[in-house]
Protein backbone atom coordinates (compact mmCIF):
# COMPACT_ATOMS: atom_id res chain seq x y z
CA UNK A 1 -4.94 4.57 24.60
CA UNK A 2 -2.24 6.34 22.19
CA UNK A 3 1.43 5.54 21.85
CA UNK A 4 4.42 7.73 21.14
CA UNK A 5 7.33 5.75 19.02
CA UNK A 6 10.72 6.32 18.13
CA UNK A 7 12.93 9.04 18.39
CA UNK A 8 10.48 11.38 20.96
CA UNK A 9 11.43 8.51 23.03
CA UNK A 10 14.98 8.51 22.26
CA UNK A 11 16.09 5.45 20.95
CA UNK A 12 14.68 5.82 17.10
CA UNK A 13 13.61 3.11 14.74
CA UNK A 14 14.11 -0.04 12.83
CA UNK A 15 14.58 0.85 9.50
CA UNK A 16 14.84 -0.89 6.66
CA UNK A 17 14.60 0.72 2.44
CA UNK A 18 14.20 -2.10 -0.62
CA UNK A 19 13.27 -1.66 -4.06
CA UNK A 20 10.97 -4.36 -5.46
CA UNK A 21 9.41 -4.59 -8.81
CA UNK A 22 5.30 -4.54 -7.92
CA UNK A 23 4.87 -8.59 -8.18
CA UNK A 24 7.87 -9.07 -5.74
CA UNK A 25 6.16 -6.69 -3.39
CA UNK A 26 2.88 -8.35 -3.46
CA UNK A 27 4.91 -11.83 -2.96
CA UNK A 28 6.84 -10.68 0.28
CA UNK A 29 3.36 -10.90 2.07
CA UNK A 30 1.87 -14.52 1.02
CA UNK A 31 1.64 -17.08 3.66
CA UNK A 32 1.83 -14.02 6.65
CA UNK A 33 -0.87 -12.65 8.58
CA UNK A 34 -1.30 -8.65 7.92
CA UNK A 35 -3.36 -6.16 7.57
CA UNK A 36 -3.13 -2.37 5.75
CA UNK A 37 -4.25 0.45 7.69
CA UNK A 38 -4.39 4.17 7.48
CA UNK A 39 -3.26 5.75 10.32
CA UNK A 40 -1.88 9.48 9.36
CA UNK A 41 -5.37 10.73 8.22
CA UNK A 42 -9.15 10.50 9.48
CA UNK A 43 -10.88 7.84 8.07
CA UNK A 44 -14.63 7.16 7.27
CA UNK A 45 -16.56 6.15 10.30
CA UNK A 46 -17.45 2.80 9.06
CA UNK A 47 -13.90 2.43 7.76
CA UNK A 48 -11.68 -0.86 9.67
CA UNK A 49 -8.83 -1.39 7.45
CA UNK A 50 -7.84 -1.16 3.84
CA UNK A 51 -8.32 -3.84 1.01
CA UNK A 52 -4.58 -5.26 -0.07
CA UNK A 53 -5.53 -4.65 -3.33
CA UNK A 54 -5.97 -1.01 -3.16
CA UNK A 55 -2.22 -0.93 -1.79
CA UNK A 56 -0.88 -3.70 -4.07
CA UNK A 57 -2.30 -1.47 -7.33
CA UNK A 58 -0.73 1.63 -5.70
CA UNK A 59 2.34 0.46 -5.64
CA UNK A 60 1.91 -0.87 -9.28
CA UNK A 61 1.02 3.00 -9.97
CA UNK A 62 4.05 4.53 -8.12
CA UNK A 63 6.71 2.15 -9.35
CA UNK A 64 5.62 2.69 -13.05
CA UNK A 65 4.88 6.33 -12.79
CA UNK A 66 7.38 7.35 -9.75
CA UNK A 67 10.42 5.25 -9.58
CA UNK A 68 10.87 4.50 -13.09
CA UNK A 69 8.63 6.84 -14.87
CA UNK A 70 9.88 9.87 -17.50
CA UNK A 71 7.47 12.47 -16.26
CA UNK A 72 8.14 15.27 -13.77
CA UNK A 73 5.40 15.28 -11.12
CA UNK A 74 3.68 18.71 -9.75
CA UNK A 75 4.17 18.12 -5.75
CA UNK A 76 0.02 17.18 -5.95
CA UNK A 77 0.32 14.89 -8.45
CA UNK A 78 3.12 12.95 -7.27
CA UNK A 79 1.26 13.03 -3.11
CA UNK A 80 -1.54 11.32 -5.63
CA UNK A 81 0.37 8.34 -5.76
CA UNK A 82 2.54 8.43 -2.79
CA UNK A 83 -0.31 8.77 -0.57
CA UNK A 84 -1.81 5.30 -1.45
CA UNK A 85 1.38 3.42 -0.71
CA UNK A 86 2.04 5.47 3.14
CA UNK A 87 0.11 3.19 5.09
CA UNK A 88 0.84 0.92 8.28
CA UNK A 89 0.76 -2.88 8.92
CA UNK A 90 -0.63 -4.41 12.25
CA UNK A 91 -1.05 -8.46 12.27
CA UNK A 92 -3.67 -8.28 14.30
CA UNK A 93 -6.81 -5.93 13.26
CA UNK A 94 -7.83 -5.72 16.83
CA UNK A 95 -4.94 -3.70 18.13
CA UNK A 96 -6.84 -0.54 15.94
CA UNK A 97 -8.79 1.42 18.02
CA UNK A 98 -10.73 4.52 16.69
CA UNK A 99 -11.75 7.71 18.15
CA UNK A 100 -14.27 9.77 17.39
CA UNK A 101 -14.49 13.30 16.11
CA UNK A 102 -16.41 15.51 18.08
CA UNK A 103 -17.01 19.65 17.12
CA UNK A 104 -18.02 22.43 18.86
CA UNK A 105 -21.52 21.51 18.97
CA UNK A 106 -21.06 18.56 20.77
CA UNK A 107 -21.99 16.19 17.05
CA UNK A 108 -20.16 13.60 16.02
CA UNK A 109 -18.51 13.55 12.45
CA UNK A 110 -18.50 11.02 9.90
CA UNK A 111 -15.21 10.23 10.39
CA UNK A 112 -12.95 8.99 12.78
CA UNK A 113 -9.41 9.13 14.17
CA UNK A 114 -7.63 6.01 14.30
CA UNK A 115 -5.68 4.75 17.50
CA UNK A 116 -3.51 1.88 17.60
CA UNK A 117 -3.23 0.29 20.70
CA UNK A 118 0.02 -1.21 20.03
CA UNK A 119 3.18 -0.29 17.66
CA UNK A 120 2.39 -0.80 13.45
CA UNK A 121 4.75 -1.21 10.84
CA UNK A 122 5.09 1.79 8.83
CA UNK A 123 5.67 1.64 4.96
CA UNK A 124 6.68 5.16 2.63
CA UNK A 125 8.97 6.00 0.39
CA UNK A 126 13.04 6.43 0.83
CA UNK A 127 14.65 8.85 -1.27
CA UNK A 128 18.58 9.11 -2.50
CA UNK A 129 20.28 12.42 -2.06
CA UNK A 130 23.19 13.19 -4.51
CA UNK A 131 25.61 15.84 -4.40
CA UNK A 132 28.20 15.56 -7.25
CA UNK A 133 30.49 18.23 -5.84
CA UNK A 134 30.76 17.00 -2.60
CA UNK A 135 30.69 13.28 -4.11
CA UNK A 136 28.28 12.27 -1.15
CA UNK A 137 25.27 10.13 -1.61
CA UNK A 138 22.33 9.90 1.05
CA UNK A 139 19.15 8.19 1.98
CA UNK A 140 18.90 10.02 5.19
CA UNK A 141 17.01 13.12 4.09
CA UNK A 142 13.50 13.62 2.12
CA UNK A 143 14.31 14.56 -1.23
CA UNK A 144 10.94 13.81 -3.78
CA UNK A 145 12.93 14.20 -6.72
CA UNK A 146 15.34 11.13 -5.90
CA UNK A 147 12.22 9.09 -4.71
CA UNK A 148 13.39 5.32 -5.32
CA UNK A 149 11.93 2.69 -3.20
CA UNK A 150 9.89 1.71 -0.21
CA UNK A 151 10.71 2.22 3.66
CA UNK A 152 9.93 0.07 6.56
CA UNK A 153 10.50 1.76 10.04
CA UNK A 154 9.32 -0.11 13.27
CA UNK A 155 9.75 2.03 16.33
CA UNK A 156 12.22 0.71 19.03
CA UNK A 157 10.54 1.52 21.70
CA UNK A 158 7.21 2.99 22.52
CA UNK A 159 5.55 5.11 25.61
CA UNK A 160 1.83 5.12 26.42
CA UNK A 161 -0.89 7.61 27.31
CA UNK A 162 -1.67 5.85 30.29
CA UNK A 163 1.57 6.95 32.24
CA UNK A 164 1.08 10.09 30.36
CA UNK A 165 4.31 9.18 27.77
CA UNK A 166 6.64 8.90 30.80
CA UNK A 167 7.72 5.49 30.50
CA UNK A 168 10.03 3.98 27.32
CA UNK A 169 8.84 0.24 26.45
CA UNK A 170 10.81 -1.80 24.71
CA UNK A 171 8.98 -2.06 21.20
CA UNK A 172 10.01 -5.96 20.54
CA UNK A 173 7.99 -7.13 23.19
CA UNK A 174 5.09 -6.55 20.49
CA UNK A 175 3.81 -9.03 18.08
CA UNK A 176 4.29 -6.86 15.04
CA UNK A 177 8.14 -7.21 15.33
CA UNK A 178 8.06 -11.03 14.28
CA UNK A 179 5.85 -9.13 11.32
CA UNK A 180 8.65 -6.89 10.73
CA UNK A 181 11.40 -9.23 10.47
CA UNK A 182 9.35 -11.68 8.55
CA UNK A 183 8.85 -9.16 5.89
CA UNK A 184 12.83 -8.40 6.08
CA UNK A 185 13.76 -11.60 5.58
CA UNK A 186 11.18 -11.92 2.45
CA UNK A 187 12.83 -8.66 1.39
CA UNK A 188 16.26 -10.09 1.64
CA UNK A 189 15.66 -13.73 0.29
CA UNK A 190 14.98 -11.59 -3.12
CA UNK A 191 17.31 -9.15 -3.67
CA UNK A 192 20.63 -7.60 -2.61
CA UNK A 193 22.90 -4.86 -1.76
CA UNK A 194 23.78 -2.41 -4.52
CA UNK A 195 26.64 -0.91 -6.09
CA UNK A 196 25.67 2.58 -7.23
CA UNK A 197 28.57 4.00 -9.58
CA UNK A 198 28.84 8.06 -10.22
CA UNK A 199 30.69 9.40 -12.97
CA UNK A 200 33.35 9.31 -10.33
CA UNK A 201 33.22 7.35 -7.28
CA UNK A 202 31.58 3.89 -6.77
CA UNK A 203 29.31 3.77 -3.55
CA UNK A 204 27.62 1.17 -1.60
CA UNK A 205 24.39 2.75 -0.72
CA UNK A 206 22.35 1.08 3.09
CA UNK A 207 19.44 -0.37 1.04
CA UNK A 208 18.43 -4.18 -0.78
CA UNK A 209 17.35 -4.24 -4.72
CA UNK A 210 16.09 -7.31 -6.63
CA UNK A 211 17.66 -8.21 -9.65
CA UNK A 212 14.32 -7.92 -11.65
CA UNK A 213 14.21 -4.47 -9.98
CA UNK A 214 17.80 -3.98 -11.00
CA UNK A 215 16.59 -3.96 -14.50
CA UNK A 216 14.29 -1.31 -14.63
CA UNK A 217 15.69 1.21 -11.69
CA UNK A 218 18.17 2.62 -14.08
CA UNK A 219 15.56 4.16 -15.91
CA UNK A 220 14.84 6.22 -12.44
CA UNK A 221 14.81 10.26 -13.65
CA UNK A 222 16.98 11.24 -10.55
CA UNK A 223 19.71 8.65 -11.48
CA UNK A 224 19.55 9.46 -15.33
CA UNK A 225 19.66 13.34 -14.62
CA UNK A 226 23.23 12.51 -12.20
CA UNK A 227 24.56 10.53 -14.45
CA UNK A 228 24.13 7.78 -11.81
CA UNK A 229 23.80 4.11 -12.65
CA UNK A 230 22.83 0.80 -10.03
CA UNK A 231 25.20 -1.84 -10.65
C-alpha cells in the first residue's frame, strides 16, 4: 500500500526549520521511540532501517563542513553530505513495507523499494534566501548556497493506493504526529526565535536556534558573504 502526502492532496505540511549544534540534535531524540529510514532511494534488499549513528555523524559532518564551514562545495560534494542527513522517522519499524524490484526478465534485484504504510517524519535541510535590493529574506525556496539548518515537514493529510489516492485522511490520526510534536517541543525547550540583522533592516526570520548554535552560525558563508549577522 503507498500513500500520497501533502500538498498533491491539498492541504500541505507541518513544517518546522531549527538549527542545533550536533550534540543538541542527538539529545532531542533520548527517551523517544524512533527509527531512521531511507525512503527517497532503493535500498539493499536485506536493508530494514538505518543505524542512528550513521545519521547522528552526518549531521556532525554537515554542520561542521556545511553550515558553518569556509569551503565552497561542488553541487556533488555538498549532495555527499546532505544526502546522509535526508532521511525519514517512523516510531514504529513495522509501518515500512518494501517492494521489490523486478526487470524485464522477470529477476529480482538486489535491492528494494521502500513503502511506508503510514505517514514518516521527514528531516532535510532549510535554506535562507537573501535579496539585499529588495531587502527580503526567505526560507521558502531551495537555495544550497544559504543552506543553514534542518527541516521537519509532517504531511497534513495523506491519501492511499487502496482508493486509488481519491480520498484525503487526516494525517494526525497517525502515531508519528505525537513523534513530531515530541521532537518540536525538544526543539523548542532548547533554543529560540532569531533576530537576523542586515546591513539595513532587522528581520525576524520563521525558524528556532539554540544559543550554543547561536555561537557558531555566524560563521555560516552565506551570512558572512551578505553581510548578515543572527542576533
Amino acid at each position: 500500500m503507498s500513500y500520497f502526502g501533502g500538498l498533491g492532496s491539498g492541504k500541505g505540511w507541518n513544517k518546522f526549520n531549527f538549527i542545533l549544534t550536533p550534540p543538541e540534535f542527538e539529545s532531542i531524540f533520548e527517551e523517544l521511540k524512533f527509527y531512521f529510514v531511507i525512503t527517497n532511494a532503493r535500498v539493499p534488499i536485506d536493508y530494514t532501517a538505518t543505524d542512528a549513528s550513521y545519521v547522528f555523524d552526518g549531521y556532525k559532518d554537515f554542520f561542521t563542513k556545511i553550515i558553518i564551514g569556509n569551503k565552497e562545495y561542488d553541487k556533488k560534494e555538498h549532495w555527499s553530505y546532505e544526502s546522509k542527513i535526508r532521511i525519514s522517522i517512523t516510531n514504529d519499524i513495522n509501518k515500512i513495507g518494501f517492494k521489490e524490484i523486478i526487470d524485464k526478465e522477470g529477476a529480482i534485484s538486489a535491492f528494494k523499494l521502500v513503502d511506508p504504510t503510514e505517514p514518516v517524519i521527514n528531516i532535510s535541510p532549510f535554506y535562507l534566501t537573501f535579496s539585499e535590493n529588495k531587502e527580503s529574506l526567505s526560507i521558502a525556496y531551495m537555495n544550497t548556497e544559504g543552506t543553514i539548518g534542518l527541516e521537519l515537514t509532517y504531511p497534513k493529510v495523506v491519501s492511499f493506493s487502496t482508493d486509488k489516492f481519491n480520498s484525503a485522511i487526516d494525517a494526525q490520526q497517525f502515531n508519528n504526529q505525537l513523534l513530531f510534536n515530541d521532537l518540536v517541543k525538544n526543539i523548542k525547550a532548547l533554543s529560540n526565535k532569531p533576530k537576523l540583522q542586515s546591513s539595513t533592516k532587522l528581520y525576524r526570520p520563521n525558524f528556532w536556534i539554540s544559543p550554543e548554535a547561536k555561537k557558531l552560525i555566524n560563521e555560516n558563508r552565506y551570512l558572512k558573504s551578505n553581510g548578515l549577522i543572527i542576533l
